[in-house]
C-alpha atoms as a PDB file:
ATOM      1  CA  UNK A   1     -31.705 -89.569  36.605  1.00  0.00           C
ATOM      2  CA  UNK A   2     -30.068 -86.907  34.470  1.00  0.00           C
ATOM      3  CA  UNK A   3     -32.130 -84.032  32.918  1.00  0.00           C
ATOM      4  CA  UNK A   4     -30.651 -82.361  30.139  1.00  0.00           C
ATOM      5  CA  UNK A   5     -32.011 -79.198  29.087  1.00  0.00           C
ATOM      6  CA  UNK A   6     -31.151 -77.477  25.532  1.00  0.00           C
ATOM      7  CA  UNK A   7     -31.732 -73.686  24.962  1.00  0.00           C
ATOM      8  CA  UNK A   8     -34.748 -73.150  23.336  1.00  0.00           C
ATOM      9  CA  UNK A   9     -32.332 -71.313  19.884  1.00  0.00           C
ATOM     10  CA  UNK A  10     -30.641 -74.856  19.927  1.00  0.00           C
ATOM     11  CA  UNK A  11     -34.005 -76.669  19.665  1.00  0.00           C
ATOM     12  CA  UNK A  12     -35.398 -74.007  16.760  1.00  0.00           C
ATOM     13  CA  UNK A  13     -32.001 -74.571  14.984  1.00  0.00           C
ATOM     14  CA  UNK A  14     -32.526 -78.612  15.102  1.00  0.00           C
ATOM     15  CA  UNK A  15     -36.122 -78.305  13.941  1.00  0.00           C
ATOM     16  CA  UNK A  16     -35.223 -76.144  11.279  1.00  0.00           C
ATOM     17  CA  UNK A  17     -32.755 -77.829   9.793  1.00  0.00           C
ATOM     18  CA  UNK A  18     -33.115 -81.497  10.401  1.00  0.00           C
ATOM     19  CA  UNK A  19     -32.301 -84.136   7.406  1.00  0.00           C
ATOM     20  CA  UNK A  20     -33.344 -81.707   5.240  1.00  0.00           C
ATOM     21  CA  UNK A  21     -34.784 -83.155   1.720  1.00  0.00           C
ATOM     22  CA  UNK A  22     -32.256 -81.566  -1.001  1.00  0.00           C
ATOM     23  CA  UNK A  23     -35.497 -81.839  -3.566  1.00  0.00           C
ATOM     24  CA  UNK A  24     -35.563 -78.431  -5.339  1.00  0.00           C
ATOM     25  CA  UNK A  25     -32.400 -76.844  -3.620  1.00  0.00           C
ATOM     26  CA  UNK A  26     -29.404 -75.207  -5.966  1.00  0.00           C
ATOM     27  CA  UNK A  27     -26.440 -76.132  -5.982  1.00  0.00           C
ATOM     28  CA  UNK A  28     -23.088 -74.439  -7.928  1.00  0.00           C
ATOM     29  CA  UNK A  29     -20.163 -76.425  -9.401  1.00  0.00           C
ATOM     30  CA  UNK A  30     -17.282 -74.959 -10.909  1.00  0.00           C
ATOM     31  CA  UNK A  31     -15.168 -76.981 -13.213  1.00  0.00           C
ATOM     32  CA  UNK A  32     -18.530 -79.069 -13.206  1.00  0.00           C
ATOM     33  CA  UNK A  33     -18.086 -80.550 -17.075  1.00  0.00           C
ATOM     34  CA  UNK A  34     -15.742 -83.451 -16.589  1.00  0.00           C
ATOM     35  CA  UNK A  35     -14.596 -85.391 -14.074  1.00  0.00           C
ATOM     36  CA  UNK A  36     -14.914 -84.592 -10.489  1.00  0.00           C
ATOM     37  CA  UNK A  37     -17.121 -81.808 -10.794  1.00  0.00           C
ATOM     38  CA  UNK A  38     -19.278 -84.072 -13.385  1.00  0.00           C
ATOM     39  CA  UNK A  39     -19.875 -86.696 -10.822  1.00  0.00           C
ATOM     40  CA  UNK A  40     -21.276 -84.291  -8.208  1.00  0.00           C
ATOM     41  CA  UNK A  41     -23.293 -82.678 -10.599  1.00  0.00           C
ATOM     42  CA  UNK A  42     -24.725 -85.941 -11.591  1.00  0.00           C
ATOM     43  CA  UNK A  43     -25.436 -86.988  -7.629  1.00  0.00           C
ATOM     44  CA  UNK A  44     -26.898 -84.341  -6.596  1.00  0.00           C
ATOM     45  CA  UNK A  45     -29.325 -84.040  -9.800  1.00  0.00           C
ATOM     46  CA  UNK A  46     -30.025 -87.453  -8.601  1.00  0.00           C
ATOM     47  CA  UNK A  47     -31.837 -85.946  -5.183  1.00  0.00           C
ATOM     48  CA  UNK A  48     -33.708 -83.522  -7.030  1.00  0.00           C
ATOM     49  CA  UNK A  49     -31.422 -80.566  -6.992  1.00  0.00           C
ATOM     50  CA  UNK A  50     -31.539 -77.835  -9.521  1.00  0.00           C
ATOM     51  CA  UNK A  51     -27.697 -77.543 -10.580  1.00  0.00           C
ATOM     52  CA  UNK A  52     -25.466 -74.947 -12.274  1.00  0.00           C
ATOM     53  CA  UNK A  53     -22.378 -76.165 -13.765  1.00  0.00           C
ATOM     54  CA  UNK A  54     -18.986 -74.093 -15.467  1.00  0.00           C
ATOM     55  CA  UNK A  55     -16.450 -74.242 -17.321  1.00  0.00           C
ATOM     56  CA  UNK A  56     -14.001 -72.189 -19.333  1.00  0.00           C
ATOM     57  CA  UNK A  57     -15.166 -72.418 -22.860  1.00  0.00           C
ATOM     58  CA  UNK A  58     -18.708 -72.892 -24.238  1.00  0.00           C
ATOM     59  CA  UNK A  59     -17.532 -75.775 -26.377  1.00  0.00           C
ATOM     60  CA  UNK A  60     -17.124 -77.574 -22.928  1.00  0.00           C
ATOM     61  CA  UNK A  61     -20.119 -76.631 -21.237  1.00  0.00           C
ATOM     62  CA  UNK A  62     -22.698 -77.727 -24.571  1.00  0.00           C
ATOM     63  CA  UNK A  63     -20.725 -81.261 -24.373  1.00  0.00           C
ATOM     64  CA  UNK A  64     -21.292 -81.655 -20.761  1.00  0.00           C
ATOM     65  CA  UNK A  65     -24.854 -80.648 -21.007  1.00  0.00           C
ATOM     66  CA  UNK A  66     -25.734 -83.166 -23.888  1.00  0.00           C
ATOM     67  CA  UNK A  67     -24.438 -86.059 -21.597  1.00  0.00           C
ATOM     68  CA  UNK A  68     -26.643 -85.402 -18.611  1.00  0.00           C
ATOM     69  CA  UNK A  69     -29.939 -87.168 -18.469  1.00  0.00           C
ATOM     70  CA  UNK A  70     -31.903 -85.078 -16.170  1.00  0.00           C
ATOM     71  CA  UNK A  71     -33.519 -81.959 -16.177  1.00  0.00           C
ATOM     72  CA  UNK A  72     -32.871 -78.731 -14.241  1.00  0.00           C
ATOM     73  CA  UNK A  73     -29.168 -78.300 -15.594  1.00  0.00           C
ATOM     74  CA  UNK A  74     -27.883 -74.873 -15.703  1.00  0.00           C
ATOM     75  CA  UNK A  75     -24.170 -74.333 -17.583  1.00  0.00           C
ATOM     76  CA  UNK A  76     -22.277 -71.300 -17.270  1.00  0.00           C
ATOM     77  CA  UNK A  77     -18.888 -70.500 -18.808  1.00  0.00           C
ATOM     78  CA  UNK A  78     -16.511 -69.197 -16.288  1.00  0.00           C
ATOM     79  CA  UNK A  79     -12.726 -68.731 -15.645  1.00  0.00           C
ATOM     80  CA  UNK A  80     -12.572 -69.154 -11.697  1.00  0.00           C
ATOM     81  CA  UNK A  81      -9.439 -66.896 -11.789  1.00  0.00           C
ATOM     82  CA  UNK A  82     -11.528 -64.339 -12.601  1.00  0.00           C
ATOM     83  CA  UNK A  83     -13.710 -62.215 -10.064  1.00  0.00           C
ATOM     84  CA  UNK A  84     -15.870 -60.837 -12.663  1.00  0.00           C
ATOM     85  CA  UNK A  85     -16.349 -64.275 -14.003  1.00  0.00           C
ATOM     86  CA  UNK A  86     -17.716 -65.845 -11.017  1.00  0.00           C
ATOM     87  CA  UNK A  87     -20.273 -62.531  -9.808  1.00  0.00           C
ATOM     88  CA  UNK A  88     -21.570 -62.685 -12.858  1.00  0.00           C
ATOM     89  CA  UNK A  89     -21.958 -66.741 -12.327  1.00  0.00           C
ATOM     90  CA  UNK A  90     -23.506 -66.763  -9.368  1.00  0.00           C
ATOM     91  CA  UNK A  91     -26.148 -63.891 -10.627  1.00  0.00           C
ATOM     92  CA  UNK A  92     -27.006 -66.128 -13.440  1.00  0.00           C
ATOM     93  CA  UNK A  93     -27.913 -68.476 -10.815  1.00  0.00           C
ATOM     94  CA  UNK A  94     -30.088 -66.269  -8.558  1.00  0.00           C
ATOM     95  CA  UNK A  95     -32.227 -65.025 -11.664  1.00  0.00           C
ATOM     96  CA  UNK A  96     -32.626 -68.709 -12.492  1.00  0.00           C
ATOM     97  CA  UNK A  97     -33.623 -69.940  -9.499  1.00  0.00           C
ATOM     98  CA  UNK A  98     -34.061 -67.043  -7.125  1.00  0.00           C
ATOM     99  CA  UNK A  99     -31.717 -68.894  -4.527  1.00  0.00           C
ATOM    100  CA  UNK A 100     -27.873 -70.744  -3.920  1.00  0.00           C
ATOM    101  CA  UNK A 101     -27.843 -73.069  -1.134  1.00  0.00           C
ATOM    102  CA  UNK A 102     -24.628 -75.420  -2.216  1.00  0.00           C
ATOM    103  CA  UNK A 103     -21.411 -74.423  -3.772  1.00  0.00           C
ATOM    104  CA  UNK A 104     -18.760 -76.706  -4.720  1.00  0.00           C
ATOM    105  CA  UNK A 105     -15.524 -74.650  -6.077  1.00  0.00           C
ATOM    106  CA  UNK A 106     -14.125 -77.912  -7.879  1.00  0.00           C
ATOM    107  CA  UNK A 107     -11.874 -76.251 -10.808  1.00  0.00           C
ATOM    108  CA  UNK A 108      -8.297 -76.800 -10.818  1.00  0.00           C
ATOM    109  CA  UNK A 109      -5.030 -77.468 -13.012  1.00  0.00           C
ATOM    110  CA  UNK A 110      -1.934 -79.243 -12.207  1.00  0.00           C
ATOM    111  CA  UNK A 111       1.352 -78.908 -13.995  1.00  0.00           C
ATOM    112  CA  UNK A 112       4.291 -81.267 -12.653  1.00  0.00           C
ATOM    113  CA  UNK A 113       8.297 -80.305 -12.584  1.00  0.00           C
ATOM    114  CA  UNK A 114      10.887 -79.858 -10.123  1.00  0.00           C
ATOM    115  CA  UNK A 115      10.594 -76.521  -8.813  1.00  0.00           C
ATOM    116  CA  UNK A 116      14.131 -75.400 -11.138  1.00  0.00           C
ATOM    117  CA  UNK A 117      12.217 -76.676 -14.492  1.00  0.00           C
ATOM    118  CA  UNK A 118       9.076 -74.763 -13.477  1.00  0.00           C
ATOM    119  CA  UNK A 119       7.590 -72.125 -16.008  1.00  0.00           C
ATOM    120  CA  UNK A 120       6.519 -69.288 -14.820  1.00  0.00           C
ATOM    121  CA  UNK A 121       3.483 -69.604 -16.641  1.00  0.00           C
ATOM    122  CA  UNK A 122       2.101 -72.740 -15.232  1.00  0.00           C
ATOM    123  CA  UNK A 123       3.052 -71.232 -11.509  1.00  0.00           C
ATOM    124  CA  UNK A 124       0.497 -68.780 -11.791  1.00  0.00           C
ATOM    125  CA  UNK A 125      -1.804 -70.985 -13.489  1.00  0.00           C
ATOM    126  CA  UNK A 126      -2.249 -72.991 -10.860  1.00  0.00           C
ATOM    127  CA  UNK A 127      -2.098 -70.178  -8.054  1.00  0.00           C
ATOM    128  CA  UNK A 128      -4.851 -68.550 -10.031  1.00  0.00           C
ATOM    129  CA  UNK A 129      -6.869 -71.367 -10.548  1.00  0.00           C
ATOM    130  CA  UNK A 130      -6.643 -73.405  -7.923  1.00  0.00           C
ATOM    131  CA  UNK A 131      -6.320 -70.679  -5.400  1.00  0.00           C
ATOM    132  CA  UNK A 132      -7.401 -67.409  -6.370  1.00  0.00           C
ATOM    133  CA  UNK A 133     -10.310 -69.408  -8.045  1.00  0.00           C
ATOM    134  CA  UNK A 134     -11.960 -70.792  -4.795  1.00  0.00           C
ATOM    135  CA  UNK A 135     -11.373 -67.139  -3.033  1.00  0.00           C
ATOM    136  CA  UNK A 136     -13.280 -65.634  -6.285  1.00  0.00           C
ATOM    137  CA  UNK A 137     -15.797 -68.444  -5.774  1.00  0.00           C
ATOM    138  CA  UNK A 138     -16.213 -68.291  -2.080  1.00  0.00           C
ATOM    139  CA  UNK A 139     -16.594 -63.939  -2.520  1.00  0.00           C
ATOM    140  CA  UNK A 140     -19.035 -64.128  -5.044  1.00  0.00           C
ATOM    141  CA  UNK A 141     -21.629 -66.651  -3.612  1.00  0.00           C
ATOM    142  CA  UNK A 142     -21.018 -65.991  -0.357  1.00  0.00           C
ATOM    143  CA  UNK A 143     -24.264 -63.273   0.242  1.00  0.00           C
ATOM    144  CA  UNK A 144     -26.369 -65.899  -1.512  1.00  0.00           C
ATOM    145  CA  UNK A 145     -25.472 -68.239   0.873  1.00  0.00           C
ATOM    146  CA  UNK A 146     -25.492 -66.351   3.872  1.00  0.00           C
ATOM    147  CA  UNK A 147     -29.305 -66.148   2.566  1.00  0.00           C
ATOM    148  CA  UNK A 148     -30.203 -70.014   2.453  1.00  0.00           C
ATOM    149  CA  UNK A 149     -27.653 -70.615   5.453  1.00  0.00           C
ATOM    150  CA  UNK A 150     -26.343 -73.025   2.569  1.00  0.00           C
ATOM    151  CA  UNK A 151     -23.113 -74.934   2.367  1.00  0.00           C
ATOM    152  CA  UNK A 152     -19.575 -73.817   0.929  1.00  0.00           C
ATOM    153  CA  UNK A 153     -17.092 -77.165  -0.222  1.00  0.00           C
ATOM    154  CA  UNK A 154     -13.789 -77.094  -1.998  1.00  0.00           C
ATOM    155  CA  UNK A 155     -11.999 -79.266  -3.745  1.00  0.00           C
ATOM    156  CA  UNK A 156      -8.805 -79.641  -2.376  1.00  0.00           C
ATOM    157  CA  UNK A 157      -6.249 -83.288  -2.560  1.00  0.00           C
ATOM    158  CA  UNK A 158      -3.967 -84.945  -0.305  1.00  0.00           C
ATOM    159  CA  UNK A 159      -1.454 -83.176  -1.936  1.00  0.00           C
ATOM    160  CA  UNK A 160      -2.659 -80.777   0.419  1.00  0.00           C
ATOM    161  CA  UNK A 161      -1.280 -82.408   3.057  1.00  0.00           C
ATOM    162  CA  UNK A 162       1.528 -84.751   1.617  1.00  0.00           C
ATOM    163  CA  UNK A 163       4.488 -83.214  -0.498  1.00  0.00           C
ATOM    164  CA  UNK A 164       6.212 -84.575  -3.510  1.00  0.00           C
ATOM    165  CA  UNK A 165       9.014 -84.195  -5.940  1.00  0.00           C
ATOM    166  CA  UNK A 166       8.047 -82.282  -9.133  1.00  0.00           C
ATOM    167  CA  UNK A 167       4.920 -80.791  -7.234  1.00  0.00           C
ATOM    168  CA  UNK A 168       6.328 -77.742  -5.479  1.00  0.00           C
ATOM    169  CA  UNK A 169       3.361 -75.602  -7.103  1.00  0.00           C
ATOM    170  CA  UNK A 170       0.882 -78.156  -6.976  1.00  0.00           C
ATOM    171  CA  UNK A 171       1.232 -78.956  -3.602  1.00  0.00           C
ATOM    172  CA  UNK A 172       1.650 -74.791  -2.865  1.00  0.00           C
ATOM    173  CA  UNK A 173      -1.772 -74.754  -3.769  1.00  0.00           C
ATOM    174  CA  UNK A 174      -3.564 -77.425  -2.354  1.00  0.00           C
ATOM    175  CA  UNK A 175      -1.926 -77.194   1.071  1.00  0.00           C
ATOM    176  CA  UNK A 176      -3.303 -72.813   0.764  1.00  0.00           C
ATOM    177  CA  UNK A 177      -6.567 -74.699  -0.406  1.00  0.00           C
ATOM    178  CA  UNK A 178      -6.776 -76.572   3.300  1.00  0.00           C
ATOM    179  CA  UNK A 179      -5.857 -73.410   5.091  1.00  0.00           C
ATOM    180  CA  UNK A 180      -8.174 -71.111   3.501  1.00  0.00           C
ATOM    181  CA  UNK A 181     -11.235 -73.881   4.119  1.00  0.00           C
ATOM    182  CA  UNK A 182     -10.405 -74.258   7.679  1.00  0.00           C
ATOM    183  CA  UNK A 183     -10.310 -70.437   7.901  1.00  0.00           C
ATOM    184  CA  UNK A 184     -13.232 -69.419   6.176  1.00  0.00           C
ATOM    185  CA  UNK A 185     -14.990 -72.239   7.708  1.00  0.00           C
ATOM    186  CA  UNK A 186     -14.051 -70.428  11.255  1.00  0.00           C
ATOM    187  CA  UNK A 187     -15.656 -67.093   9.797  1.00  0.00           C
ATOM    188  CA  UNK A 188     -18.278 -68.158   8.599  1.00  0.00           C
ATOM    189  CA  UNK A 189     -19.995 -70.710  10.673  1.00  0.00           C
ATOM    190  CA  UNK A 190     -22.047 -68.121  12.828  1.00  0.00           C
ATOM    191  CA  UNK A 191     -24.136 -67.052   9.651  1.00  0.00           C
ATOM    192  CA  UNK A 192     -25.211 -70.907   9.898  1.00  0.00           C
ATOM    193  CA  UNK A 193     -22.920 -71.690   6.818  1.00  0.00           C
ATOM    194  CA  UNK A 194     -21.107 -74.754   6.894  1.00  0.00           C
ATOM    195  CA  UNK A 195     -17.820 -75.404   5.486  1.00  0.00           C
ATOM    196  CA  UNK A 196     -16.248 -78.362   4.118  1.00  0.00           C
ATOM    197  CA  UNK A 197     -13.084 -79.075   2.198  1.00  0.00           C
ATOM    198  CA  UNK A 198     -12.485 -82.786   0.753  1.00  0.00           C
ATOM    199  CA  UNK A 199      -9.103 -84.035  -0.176  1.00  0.00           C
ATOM    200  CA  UNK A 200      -8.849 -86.919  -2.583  1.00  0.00           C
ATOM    201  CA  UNK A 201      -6.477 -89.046  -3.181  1.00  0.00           C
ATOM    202  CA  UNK A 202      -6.186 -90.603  -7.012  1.00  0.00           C
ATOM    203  CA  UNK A 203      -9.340 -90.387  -9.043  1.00  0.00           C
ATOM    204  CA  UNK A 204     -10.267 -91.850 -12.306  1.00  0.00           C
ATOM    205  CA  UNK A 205     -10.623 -88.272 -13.999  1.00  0.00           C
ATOM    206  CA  UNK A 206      -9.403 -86.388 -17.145  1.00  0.00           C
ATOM    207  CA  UNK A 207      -7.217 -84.411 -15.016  1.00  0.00           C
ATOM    208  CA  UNK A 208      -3.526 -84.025 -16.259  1.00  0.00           C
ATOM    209  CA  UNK A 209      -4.834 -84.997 -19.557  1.00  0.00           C
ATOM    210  CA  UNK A 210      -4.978 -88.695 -18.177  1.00  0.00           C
ATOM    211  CA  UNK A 211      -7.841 -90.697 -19.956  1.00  0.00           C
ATOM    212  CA  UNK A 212      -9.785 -92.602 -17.766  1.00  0.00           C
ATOM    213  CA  UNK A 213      -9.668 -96.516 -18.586  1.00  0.00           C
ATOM    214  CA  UNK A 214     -10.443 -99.907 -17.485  1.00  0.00           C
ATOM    215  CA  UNK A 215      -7.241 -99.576 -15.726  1.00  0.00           C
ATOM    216  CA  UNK A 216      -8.533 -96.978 -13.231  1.00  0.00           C
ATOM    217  CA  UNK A 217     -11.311 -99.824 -11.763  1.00  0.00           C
ATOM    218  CA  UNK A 218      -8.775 -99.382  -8.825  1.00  0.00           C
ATOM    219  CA  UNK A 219      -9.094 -95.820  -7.792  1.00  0.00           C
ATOM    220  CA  UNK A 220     -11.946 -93.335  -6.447  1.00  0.00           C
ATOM    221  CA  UNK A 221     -14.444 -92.717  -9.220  1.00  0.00           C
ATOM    222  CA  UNK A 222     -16.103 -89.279  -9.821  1.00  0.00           C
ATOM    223  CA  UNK A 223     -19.823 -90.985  -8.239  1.00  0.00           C
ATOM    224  CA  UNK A 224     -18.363 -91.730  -5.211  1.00  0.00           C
ATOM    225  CA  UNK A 225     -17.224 -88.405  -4.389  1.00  0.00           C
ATOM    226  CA  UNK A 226     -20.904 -87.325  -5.467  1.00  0.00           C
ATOM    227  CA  UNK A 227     -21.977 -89.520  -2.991  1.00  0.00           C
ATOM    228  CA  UNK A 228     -19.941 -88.117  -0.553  1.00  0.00           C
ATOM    229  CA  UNK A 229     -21.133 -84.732  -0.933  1.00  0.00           C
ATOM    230  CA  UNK A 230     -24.711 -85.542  -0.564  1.00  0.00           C
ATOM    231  CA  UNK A 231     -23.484 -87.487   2.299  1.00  0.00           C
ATOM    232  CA  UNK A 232     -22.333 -84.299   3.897  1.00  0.00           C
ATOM    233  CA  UNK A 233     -25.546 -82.647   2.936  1.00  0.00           C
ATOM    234  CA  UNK A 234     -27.746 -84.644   4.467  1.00  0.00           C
ATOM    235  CA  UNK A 235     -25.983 -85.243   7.632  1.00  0.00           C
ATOM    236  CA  UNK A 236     -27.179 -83.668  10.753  1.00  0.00           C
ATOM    237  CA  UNK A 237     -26.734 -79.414  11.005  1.00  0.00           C
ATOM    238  CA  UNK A 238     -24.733 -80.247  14.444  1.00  0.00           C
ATOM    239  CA  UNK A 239     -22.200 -82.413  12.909  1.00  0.00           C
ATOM    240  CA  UNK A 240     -19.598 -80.647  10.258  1.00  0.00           C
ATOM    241  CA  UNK A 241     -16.906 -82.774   8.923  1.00  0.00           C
ATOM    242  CA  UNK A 242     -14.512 -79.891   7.878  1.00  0.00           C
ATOM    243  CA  UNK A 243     -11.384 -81.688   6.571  1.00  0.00           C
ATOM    244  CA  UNK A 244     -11.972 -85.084   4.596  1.00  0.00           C
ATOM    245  CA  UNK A 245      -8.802 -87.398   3.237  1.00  0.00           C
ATOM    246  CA  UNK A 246     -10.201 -89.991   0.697  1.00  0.00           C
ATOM    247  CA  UNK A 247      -8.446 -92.488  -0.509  1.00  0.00           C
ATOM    248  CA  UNK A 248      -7.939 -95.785  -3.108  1.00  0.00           C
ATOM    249  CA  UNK A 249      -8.900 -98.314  -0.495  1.00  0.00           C
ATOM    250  CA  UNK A 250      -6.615-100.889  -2.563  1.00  0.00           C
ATOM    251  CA  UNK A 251      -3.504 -98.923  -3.922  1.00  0.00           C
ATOM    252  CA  UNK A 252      -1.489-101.697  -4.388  1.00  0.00           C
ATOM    253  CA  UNK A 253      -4.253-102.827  -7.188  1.00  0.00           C
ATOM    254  CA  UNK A 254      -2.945-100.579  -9.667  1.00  0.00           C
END
């Protein structure tokens, strides 16, 4: 017979934060008014969480609001690639709802052209958006999450992890996306924060000024990556997933 025995901070850890119910937590989406962001927003409303949405221009954030059908819906206009922007975010939040336990920093641009067509202009788009924006994300909630021990995602793509022609800035900022996940997740892990970055693959979204269709029926929809993030959330506090690839599960559909 085989006796295991647990120390006793293990045990208060597990019985603290066991399949926790996500009724009444808060939860922060960036580039939360279409799309990707949309979806999550829409899941996690589903399990009863209060949840604050951005975007870069009011006229955005009133549209998205009309469209959602429960309560508790905060919207926020926000440039990511701005610091200031995303403190003063994140303190609309905690007045709100006097806590942040989930943070998803969604928002991101791509422009496509080999590297010697490029404009300088959508370069630093994209490294301001997509990866100065979840630094100014991550610095601006992180206090509020050290607080609720709550749970830091990004939204990253497997062009974080698989190169292509005409997406030298694209993929420069996706793969920085992975790395700074994985690090942060390393730093941050022993205030009880978990860490998570997820790294679809095509998605029936607005982004790239595509318009969703019929068509799409074959690739990931916005829900299901809402699904996966309350997935992650309610899994159990010793498990962390910290790098997910999703995929089309029938590419050759399209």
């Amino acid at each position: 017979m085989v006796f295991l025995f647990l120390p006793l901070s293990f045990l208060n850890f597990t019985t603290k934060y066991i399949i926790m119910s996500l009724l009444g937590k808060v939860a922060y989406i960036t580039g939360g008014t279409k799309g990707i962001g949309y979806g999550i927003a829409e899941s996690l409303l589903e399990q009863g969480m209060k949840v604050a949405i951005s975007g870069r221009s009011q006229n955005s954030v009133d549209e998205a609001l009309k469209s959602f059908t429960k309560e508790n819906v905060l919207g926020l206009v926000s440039d990511v690639s701005k610091l200031e922007d995303e403190v003063k975010a994140v303190k609309s939040i905690l007045e709100k709802w006097g806590r942040l336990d989930v943070v998803m920093a969604n928002a991101g641009v791509g422009h496509f052209a080999p590297i010697d067509e490029m404009s300088d202009k959508d370069w630093h788009q994209m490294i301001d958006t997509n990866l100065n924006g979840v630094f100014h994300t991550l610095k601006a909630s992180v206090d509020a999450l050290k607080e609720s021990e709550g749970y830091y995602m990004t939204l990253a793509s497997l062009a974080g992890t698989n190169f292509f022609a005409t997406a030298a800035g694209y993929n420069a900022t996706k793969f920085g996306v992975v790395g700074f996940t994985q690090a942060a997740m390393l730093d941050l892990r022993k205030y009880n924060i978990k860490v998570t970055t997820i790294m679809p693959g095509s998605v029936a979204t607005h982004f790239n000024d595509h318009m969703p269709s019929d068509q799409d029926a074959w690739k990931i929809q916005p829900e299901d990556i809402g699904q996966l993030v309350v997935d992650l959330l309610k899994m159990h506090p010793r498990t962390l997933p910290s790098k997910i690839e999703v995929r089309p599960t029938r590419p050759d559909l399209k």
